[in-house]
C-alpha atoms as a PDB file:
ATOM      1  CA  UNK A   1     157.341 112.999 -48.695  1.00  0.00           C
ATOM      2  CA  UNK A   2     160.377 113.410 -46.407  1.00  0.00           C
ATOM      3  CA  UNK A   3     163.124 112.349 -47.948  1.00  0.00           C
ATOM      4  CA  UNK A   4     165.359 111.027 -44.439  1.00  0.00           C
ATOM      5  CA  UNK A   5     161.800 108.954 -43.219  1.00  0.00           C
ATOM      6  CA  UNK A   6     161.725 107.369 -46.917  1.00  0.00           C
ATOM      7  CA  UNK A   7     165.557 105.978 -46.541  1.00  0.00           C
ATOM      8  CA  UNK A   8     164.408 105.113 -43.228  1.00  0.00           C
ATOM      9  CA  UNK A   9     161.841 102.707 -43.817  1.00  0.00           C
ATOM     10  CA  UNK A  10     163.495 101.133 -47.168  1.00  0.00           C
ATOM     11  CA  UNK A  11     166.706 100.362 -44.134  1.00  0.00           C
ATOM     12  CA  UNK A  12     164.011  99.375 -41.910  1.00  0.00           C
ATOM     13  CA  UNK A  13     162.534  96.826 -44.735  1.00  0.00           C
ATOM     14  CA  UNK A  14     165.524  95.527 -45.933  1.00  0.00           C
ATOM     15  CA  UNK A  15     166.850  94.876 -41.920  1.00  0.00           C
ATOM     16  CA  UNK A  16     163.527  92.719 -41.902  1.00  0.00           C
ATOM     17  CA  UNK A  17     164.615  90.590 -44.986  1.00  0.00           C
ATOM     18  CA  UNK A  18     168.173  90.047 -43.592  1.00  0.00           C
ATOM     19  CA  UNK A  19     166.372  88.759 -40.224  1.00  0.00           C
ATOM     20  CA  UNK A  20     164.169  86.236 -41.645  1.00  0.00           C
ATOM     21  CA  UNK A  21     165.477  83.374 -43.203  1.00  0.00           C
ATOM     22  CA  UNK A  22     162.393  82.480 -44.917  1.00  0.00           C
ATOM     23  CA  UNK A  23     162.507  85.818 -47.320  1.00  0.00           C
ATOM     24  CA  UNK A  24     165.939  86.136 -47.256  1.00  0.00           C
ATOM     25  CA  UNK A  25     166.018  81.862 -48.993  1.00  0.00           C
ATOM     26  CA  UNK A  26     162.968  83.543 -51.420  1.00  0.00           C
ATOM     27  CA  UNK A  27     164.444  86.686 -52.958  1.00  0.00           C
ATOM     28  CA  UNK A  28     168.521  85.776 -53.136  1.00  0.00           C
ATOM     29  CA  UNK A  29     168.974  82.134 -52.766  1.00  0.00           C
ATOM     30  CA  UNK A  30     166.127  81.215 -54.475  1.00  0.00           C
ATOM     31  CA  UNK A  31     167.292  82.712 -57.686  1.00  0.00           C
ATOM     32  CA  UNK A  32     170.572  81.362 -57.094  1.00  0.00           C
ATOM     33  CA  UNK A  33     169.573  77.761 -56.993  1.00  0.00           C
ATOM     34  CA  UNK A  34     167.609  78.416 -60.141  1.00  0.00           C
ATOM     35  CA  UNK A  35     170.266  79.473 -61.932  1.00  0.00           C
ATOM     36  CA  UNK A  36     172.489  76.483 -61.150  1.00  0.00           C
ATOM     37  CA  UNK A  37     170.051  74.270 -61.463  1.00  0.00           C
ATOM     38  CA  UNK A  38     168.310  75.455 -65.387  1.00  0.00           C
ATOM     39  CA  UNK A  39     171.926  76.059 -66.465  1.00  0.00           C
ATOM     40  CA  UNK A  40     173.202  72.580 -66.093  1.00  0.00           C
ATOM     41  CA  UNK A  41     169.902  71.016 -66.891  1.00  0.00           C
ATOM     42  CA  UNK A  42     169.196  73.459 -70.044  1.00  0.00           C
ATOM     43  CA  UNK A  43     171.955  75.016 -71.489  1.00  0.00           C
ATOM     44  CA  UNK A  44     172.588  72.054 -73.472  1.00  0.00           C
ATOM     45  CA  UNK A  45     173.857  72.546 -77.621  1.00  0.00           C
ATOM     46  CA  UNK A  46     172.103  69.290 -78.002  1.00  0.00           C
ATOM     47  CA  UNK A  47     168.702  70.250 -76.436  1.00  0.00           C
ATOM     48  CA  UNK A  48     169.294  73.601 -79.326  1.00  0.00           C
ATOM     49  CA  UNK A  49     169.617  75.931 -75.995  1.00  0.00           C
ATOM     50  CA  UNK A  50     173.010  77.664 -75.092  1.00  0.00           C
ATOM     51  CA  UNK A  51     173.767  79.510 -71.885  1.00  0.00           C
ATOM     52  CA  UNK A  52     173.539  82.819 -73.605  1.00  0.00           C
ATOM     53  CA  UNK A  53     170.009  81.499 -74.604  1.00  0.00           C
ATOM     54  CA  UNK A  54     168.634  80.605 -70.887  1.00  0.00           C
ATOM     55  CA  UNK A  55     170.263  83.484 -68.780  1.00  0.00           C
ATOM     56  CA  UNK A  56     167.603  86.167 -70.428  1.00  0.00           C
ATOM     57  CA  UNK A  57     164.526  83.928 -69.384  1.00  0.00           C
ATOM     58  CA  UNK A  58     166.121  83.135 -65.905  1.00  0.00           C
ATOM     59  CA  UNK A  59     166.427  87.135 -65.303  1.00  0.00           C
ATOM     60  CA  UNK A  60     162.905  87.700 -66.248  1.00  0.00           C
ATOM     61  CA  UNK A  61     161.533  85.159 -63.559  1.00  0.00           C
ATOM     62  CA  UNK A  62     163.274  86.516 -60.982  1.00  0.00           C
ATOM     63  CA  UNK A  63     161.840  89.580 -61.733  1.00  0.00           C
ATOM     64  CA  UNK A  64     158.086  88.332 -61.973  1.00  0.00           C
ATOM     65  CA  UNK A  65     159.091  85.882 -58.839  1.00  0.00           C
ATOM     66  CA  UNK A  66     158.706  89.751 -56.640  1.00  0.00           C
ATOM     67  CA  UNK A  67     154.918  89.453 -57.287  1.00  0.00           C
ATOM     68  CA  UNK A  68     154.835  86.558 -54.691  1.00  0.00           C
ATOM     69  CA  UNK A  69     157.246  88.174 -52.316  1.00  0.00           C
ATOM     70  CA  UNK A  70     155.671  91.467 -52.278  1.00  0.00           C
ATOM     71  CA  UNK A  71     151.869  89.762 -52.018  1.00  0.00           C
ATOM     72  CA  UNK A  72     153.389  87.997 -49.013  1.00  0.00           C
ATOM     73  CA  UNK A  73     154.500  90.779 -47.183  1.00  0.00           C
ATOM     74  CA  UNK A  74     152.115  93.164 -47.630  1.00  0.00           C
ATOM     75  CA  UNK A  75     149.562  90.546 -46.868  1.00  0.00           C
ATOM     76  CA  UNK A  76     151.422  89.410 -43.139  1.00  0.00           C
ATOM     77  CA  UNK A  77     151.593  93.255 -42.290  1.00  0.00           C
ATOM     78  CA  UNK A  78     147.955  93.835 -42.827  1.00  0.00           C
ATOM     79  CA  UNK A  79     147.261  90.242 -40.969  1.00  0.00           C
ATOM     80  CA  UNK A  80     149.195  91.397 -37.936  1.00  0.00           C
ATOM     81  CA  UNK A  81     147.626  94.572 -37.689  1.00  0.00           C
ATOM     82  CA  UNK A  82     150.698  97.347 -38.988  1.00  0.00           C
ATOM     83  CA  UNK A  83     149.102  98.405 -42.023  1.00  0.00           C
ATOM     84  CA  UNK A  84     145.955  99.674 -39.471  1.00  0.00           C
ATOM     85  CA  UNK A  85     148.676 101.089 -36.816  1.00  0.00           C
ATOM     86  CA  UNK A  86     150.412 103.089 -39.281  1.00  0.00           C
ATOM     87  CA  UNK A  87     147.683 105.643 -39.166  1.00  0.00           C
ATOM     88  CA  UNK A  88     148.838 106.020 -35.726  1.00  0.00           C
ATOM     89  CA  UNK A  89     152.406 107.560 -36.792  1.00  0.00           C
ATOM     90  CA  UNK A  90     152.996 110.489 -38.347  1.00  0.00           C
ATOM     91  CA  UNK A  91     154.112 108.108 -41.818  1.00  0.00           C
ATOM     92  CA  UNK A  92     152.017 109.143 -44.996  1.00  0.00           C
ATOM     93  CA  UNK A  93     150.440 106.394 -47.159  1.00  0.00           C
ATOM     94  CA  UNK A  94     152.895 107.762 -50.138  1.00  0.00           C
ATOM     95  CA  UNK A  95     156.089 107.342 -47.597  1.00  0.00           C
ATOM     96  CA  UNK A  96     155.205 103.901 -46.680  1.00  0.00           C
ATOM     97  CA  UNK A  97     154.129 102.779 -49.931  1.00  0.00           C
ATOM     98  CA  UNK A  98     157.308 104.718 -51.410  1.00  0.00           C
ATOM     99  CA  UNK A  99     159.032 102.542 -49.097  1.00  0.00           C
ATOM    100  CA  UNK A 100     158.115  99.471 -49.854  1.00  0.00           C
ATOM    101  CA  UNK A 101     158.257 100.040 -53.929  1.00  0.00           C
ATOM    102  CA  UNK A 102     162.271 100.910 -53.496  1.00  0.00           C
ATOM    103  CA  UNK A 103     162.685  98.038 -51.049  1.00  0.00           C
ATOM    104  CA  UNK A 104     161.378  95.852 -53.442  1.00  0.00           C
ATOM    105  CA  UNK A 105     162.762  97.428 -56.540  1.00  0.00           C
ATOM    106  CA  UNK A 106     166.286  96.957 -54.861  1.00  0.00           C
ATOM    107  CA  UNK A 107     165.338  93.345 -53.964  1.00  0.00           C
ATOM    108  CA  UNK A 108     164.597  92.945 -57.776  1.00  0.00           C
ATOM    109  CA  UNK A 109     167.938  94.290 -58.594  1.00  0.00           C
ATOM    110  CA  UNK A 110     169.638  91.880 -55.849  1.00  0.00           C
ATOM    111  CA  UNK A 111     167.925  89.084 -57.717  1.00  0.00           C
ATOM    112  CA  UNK A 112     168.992  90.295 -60.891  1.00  0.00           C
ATOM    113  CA  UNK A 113     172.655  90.687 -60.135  1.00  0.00           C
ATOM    114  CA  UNK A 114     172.782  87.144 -58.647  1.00  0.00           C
ATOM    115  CA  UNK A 115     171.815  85.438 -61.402  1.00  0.00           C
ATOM    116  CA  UNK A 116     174.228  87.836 -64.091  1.00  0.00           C
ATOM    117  CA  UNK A 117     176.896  86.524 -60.976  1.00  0.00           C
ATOM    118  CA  UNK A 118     176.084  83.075 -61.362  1.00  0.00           C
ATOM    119  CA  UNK A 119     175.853  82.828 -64.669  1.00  0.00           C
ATOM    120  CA  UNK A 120     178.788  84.364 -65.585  1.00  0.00           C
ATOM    121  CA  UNK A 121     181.093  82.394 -63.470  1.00  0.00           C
ATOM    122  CA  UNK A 122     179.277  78.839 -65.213  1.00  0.00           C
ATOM    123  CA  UNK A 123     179.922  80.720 -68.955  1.00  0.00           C
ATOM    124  CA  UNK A 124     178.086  82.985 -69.831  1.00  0.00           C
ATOM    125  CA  UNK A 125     179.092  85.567 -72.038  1.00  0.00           C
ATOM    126  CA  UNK A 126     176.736  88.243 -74.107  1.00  0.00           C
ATOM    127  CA  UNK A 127     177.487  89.019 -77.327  1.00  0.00           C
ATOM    128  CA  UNK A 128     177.426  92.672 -75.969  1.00  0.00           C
ATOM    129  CA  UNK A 129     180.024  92.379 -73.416  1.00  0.00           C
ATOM    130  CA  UNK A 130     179.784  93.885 -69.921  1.00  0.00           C
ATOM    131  CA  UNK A 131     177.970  96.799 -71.409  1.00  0.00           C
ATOM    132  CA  UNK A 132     175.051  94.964 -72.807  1.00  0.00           C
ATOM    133  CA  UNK A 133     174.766  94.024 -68.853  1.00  0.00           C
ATOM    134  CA  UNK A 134     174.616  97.594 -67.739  1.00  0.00           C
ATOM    135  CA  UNK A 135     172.330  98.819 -70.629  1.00  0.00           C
ATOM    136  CA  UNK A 136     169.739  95.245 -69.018  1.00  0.00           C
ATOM    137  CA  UNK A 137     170.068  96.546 -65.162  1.00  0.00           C
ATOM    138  CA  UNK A 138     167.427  99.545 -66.088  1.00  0.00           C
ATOM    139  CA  UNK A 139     165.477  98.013 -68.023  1.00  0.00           C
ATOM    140  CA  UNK A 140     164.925  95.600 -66.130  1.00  0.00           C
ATOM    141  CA  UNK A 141     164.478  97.643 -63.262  1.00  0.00           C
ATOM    142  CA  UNK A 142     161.780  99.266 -64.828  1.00  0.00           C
ATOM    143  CA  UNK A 143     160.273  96.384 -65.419  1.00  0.00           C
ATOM    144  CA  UNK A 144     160.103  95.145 -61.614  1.00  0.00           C
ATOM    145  CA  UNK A 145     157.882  97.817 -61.387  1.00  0.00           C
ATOM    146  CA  UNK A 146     154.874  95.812 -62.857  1.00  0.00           C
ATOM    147  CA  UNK A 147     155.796  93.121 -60.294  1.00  0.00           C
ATOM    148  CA  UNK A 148     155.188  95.831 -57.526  1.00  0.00           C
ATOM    149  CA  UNK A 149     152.036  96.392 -58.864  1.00  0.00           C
ATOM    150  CA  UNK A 150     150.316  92.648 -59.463  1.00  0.00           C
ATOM    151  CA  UNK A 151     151.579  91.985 -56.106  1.00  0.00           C
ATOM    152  CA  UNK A 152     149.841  95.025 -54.412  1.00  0.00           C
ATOM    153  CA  UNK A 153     146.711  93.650 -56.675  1.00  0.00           C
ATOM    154  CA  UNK A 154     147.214  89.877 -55.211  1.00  0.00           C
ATOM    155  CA  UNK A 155     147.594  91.449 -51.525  1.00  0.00           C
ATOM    156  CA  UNK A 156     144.654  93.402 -51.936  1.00  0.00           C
ATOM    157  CA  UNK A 157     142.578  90.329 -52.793  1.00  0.00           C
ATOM    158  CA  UNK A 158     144.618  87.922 -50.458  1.00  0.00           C
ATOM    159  CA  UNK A 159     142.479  87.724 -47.267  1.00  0.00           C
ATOM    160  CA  UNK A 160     145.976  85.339 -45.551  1.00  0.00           C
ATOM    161  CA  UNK A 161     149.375  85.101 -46.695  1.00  0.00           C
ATOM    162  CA  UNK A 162     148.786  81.805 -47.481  1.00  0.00           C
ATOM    163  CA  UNK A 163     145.786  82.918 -50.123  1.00  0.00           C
ATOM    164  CA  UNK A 164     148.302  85.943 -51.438  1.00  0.00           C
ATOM    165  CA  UNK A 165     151.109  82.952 -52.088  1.00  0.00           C
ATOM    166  CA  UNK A 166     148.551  80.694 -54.500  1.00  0.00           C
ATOM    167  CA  UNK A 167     146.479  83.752 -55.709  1.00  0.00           C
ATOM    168  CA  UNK A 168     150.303  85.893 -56.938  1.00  0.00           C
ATOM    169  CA  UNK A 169     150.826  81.848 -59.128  1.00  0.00           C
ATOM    170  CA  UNK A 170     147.777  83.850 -61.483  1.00  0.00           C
ATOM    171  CA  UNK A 171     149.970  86.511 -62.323  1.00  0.00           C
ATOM    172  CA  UNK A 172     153.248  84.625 -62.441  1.00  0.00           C
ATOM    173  CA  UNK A 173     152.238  81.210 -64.380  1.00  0.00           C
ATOM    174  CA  UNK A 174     151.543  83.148 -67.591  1.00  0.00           C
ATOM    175  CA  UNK A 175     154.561  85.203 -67.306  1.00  0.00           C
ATOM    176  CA  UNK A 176     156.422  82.390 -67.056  1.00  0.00           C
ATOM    177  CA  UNK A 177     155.063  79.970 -69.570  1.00  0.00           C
ATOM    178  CA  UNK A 178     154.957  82.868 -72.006  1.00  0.00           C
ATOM    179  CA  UNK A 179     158.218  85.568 -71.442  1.00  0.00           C
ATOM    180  CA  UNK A 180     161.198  83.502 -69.823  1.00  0.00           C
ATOM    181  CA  UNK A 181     163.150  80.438 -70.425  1.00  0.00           C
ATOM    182  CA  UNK A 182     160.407  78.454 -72.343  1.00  0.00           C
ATOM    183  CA  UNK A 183     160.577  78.419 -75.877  1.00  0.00           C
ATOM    184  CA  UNK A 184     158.188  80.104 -77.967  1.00  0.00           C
ATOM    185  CA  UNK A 185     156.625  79.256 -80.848  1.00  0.00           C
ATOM    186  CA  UNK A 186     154.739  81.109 -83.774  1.00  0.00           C
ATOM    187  CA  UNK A 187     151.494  80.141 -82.369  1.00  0.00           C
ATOM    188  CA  UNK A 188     152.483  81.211 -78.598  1.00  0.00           C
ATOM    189  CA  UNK A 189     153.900  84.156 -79.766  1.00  0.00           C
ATOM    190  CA  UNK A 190     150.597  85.325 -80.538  1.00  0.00           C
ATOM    191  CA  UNK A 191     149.100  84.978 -77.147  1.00  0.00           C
ATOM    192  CA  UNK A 192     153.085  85.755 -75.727  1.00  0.00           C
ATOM    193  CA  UNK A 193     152.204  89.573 -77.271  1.00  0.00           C
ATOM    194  CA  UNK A 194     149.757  90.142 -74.355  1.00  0.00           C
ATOM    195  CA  UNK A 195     152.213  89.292 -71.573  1.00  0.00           C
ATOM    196  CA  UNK A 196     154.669  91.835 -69.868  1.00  0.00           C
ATOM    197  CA  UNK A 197     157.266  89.354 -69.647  1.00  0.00           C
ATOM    198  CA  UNK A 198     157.683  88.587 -73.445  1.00  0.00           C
ATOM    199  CA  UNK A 199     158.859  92.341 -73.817  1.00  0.00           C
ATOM    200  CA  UNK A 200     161.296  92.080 -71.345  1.00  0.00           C
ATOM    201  CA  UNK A 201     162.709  88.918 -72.796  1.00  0.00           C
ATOM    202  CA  UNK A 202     162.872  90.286 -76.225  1.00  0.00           C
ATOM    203  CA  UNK A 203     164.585  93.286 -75.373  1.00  0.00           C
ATOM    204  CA  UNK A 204     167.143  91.354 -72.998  1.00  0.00           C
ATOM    205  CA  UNK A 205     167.584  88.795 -76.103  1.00  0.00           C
ATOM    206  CA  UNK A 206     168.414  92.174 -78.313  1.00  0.00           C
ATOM    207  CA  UNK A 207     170.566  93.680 -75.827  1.00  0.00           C
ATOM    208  CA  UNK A 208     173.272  90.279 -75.117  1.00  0.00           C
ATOM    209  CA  UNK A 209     172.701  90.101 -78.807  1.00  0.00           C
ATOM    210  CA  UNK A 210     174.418  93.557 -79.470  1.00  0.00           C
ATOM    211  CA  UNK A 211     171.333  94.574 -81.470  1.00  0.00           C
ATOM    212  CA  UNK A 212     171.095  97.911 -79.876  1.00  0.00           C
ATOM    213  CA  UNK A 213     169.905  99.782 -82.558  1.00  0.00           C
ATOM    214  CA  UNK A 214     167.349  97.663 -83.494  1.00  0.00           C
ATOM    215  CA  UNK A 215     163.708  99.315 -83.219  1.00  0.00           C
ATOM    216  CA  UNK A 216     161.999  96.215 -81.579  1.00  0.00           C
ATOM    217  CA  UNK A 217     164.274  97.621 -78.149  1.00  0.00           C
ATOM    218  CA  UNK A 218     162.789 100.607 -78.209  1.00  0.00           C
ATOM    219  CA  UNK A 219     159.289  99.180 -78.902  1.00  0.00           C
ATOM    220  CA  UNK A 220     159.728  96.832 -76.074  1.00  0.00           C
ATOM    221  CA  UNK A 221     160.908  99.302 -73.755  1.00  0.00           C
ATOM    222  CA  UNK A 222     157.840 101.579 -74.785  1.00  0.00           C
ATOM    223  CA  UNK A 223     155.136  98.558 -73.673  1.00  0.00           C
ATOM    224  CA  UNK A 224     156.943  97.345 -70.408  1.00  0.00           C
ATOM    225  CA  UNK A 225     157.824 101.435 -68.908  1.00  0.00           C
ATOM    226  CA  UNK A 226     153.579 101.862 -69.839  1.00  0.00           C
ATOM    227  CA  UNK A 227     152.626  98.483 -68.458  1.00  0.00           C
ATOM    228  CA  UNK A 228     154.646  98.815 -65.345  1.00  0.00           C
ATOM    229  CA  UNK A 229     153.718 102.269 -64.366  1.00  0.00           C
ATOM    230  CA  UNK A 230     150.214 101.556 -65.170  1.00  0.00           C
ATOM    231  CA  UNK A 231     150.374  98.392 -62.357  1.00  0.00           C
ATOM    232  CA  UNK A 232     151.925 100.236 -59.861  1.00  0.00           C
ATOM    233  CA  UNK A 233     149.277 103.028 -59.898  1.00  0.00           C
ATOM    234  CA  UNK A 234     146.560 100.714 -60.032  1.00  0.00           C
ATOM    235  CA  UNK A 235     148.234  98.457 -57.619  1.00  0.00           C
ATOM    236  CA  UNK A 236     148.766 101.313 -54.778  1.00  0.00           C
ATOM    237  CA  UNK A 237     145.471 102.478 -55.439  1.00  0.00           C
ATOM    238  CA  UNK A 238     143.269  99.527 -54.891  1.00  0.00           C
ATOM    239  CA  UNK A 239     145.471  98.909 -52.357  1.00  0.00           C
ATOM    240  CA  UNK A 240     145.174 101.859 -50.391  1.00  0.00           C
ATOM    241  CA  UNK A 241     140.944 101.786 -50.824  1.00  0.00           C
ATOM    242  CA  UNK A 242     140.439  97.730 -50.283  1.00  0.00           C
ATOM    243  CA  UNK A 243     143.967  96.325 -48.868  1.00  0.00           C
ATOM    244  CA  UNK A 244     143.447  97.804 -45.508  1.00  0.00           C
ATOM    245  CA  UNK A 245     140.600  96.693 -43.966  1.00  0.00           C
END
C-alpha cells in the first residue's frame, strides 16, 4: 500500500465532506447542536445529572453516529457506479478501503473534539483535568473503529442510501439506549454488558473521574480494541465479497 496514494485519497475524501453541505451539517454541526441542546436540557442538579455526567454519553454518540455516515457514503459510491470503476485505476482494494477507514477515523476525532469544545466553554470540567481529555482522544479513537465496521456491514446490506440510513438506526438505537447519555439501571446493565458503547462510556466515566488506575479501564479498553478490530475486519470483508455488486 503506497503510502503518498493513501494520503491522497483520505485529502481527496475529506475535500468531498468540505463540498457538501449535507455531510459536512452530519459529522460537525450535527454534534455541535447536540451538545448545546442535551447540555441545557440535561445537565440539570435537579434532574440528578451534572455536565460532567452528560459530556461522556454525548462523546460516545458521536462516535456510534459514524455508522450512519459511513453506510451513507459507501452506499452513494457503489449507487453511482465508483466502487465498480475503481477496478479501472491502478488503486488496491486495501488503499481505498485504507482510505476511507482514516477519513472516517479523523471525522470521528473532528466530532469528538467539537463536543470536548463545546462543552467546555458551557462548564465542563473533568475531574482529571486536561489530561484525562488526552488519555479519552485514543480511546476513543479506537473505538470509532467498530463504527467503521457496522457501517461497512449496513452498506453491504443497503441496496440505496436511503435503505443504508434506516438499516445503520439497527446498529445505533441499541448503542444509544444502552452506552451514552441514558441512564442505566441494574437491570439494563445486564443487557448494557453486550453493547460496545457501554465500555466506552465506562471507561470515559473512569477517565474524567481521575480513576486511572482502576482495573475496570483496562478491562474496558480490552473489550472495545477486540470488538472494534473484529468489526472492521468483518466489515471490509463482507464488504469487499457482497458490497460491490
Amino acid at each position: 500500500m503506497a503510502l503518498q496514494s493513501l494520503v491522497a485519497l483520505v485529502k481527496m475524501e475529506l475535500k468531498k465532506l468540505i463540498r457538501q453541505p449535507a455531510n459536512l451539517f452530519l459529522n460537525l454541526l450535527f454534534p455541535a447542536v447536540l451538545t448545546m441542546v442535551f447540555i441545557f436540557a440535561f445537565a440539570d442538579p435537579e434532574l440528578g445529572m451534572s455536565i460532567n455526567s452528560v459530556v461522556p454519553g454525548l462523546i460516545v454518540y458521536a462516535v456510534i453516529f459514524v455508522i450512519m455516515t459511513i453506510a451513507q457514503s459507501f452506499s452513494t459510491e457503489r449507487q453511482e457506479g465508483l466502487l465498480k470503476r475503481l477496478n479501472t485505476t491502478p488503486m488496491t482494494s486495501g488503499e481505498f478501503m485504507g482510505s476511507q477507514i482514516i477519513t472516517h477515523m479523523l471525522i470521528s476525532f473532528l466530532q469528538v473534539i467539537v463536543v470536548f469544545t463545546l462543552a467546555f466553554l458551557l462548564g465542563f470540567r473533568p475531574d482529571s483535568g486536561i489530561q484525562g481529555i488526552f488519555l479519552a482522544l485514543p480511546v476513543t479513537a479506537i473505538f470509532s473503529l467498530s463504527s467503521v465496521g457496522l457501517g461497512l456491514i449496513t452498506a453491504t446490506v443497503s441496496k440505496t442510501p436511503e435503505a443504508a440510513t434506516g438499516i445503520s438506526f439497527v446498529f445505533i438505537l441499541p448503542q444509544m439506549f444502552f452506552g451514552t447519555f441514558i441512564p442505566i439501571t441494574s437491570t439494563t446493565q445486564q443487557i448494557a454488558k453486550f453493547i460496545p458503547s457501554y465500555y466506552l462510556l465506562d471507561a470515559l466515566k473512569m477517565i474524567f473521574e481521575g480513576d486511572w488506575m482502576n482495573t475496570n479501564i483496562f478491562l474496558d479498553l480490552g473489550v472495545i480494541s477486540v470488538v472494534s478490530i473484529s468489526a472492521v475486519i468483518i466489515g471490509i470483508l463482507l464488504f469487499e465479497k457482497y458490497g460491490n455488486a
